[in-house]
PDB file of N, CA and C in Angstrom:
ATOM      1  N   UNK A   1       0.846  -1.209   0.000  1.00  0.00           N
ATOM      2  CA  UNK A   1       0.000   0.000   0.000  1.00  0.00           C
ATOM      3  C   UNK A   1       0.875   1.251   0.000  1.00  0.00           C
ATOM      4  N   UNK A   2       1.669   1.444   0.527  1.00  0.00           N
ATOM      5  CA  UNK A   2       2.965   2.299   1.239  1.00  0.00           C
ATOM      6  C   UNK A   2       3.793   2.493  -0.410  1.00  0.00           C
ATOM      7  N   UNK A   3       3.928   1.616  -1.133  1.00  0.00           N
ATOM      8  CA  UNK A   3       4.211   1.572  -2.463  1.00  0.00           C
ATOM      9  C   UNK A   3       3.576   2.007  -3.292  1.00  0.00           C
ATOM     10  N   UNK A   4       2.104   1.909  -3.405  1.00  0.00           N
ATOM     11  CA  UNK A   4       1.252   2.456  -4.512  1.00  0.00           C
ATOM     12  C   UNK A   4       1.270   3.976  -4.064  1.00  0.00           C
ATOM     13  N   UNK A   5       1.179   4.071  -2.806  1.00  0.00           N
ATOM     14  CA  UNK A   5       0.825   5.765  -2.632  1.00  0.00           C
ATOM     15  C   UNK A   5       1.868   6.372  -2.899  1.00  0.00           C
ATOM     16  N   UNK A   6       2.983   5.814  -2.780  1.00  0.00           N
ATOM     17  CA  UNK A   6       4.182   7.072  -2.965  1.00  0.00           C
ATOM     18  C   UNK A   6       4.683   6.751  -4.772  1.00  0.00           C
ATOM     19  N   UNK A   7       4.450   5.718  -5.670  1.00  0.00           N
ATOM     20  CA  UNK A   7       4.112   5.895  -6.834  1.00  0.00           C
ATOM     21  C   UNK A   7       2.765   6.829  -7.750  1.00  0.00           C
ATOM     22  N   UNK A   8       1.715   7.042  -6.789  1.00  0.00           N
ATOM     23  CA  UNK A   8       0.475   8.007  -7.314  1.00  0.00           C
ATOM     24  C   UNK A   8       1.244   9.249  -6.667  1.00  0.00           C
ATOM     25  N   UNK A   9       2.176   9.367  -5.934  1.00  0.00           N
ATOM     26  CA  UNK A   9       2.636  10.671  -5.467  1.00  0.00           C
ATOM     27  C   UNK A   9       3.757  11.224  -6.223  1.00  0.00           C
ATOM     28  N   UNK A  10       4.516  10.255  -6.682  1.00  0.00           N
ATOM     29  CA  UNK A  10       5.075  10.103  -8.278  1.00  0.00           C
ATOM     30  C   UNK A  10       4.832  10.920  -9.446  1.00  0.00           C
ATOM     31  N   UNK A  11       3.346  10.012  -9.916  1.00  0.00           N
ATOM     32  CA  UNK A  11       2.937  10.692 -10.680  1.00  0.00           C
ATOM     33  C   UNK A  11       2.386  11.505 -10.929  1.00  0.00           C
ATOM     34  N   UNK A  12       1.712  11.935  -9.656  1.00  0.00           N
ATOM     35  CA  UNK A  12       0.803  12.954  -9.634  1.00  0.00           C
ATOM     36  C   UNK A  12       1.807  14.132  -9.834  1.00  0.00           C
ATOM     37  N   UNK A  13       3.054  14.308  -9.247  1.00  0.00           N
ATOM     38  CA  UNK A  13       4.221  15.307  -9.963  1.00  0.00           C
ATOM     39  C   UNK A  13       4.579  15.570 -10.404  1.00  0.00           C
ATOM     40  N   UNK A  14       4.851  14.448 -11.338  1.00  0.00           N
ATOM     41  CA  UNK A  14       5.486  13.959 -12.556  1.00  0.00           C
ATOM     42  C   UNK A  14       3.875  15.188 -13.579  1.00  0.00           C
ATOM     43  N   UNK A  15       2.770  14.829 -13.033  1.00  0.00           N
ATOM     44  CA  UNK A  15       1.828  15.244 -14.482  1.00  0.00           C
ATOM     45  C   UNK A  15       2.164  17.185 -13.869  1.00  0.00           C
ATOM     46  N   UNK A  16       2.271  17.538 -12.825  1.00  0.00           N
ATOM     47  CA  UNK A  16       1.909  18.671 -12.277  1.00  0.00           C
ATOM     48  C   UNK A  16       3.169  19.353 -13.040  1.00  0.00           C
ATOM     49  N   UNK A  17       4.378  18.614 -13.440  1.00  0.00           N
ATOM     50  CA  UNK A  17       5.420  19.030 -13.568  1.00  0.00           C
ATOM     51  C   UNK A  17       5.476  19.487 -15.285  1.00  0.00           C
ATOM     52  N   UNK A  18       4.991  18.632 -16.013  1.00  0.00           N
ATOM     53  CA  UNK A  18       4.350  18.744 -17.507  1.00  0.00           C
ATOM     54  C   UNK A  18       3.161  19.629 -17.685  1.00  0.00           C
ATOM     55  N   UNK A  19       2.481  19.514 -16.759  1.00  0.00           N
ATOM     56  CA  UNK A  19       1.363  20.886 -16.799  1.00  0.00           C
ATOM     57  C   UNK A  19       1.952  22.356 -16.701  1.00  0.00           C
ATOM     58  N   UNK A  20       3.320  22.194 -16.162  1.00  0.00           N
ATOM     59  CA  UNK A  20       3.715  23.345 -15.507  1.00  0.00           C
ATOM     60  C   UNK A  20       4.405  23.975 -16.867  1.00  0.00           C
ATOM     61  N   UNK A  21       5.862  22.880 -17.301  1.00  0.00           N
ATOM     62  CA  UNK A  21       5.694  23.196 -18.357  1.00  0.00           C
ATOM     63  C   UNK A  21       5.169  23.784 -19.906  1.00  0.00           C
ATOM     64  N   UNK A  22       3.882  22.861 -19.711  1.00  0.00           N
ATOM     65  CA  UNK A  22       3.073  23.063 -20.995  1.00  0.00           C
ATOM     66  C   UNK A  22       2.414  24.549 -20.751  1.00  0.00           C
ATOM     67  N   UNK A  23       2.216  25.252 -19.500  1.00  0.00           N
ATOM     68  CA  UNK A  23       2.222  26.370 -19.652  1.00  0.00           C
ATOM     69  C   UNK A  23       2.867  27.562 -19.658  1.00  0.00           C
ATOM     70  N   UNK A  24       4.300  27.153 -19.089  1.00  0.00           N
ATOM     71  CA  UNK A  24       5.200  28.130 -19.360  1.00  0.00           C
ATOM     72  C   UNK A  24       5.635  28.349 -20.797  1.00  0.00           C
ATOM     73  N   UNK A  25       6.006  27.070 -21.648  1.00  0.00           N
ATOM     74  CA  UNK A  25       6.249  27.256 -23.162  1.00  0.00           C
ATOM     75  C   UNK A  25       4.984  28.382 -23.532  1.00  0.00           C
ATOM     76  N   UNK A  26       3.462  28.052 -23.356  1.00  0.00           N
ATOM     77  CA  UNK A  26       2.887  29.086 -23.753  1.00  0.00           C
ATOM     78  C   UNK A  26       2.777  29.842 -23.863  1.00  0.00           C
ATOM     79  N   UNK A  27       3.695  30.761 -22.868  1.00  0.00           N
ATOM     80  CA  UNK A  27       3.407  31.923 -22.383  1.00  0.00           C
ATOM     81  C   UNK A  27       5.020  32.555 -22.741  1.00  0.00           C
ATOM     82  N   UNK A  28       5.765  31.783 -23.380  1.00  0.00           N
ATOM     83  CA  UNK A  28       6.933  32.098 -24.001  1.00  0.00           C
ATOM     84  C   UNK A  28       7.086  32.071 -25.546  1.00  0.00           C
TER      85      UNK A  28
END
């Protein structure tokens, strides 16, 4: 369990981190 959550905590960064991106290119 201790494994899945800190892999969804992973990714959930991982997407926040590409979102973050995908809006800075925009705005550049």
């Amino acid at each position: 369990l201790a494994a899945q959550t800190h892999d969804a905590l992973l990714m959930r960064s991982a997407g926040n981190r590409t979102l973050l991106l995908e809006i800075t290119s925009l705005y550049n």
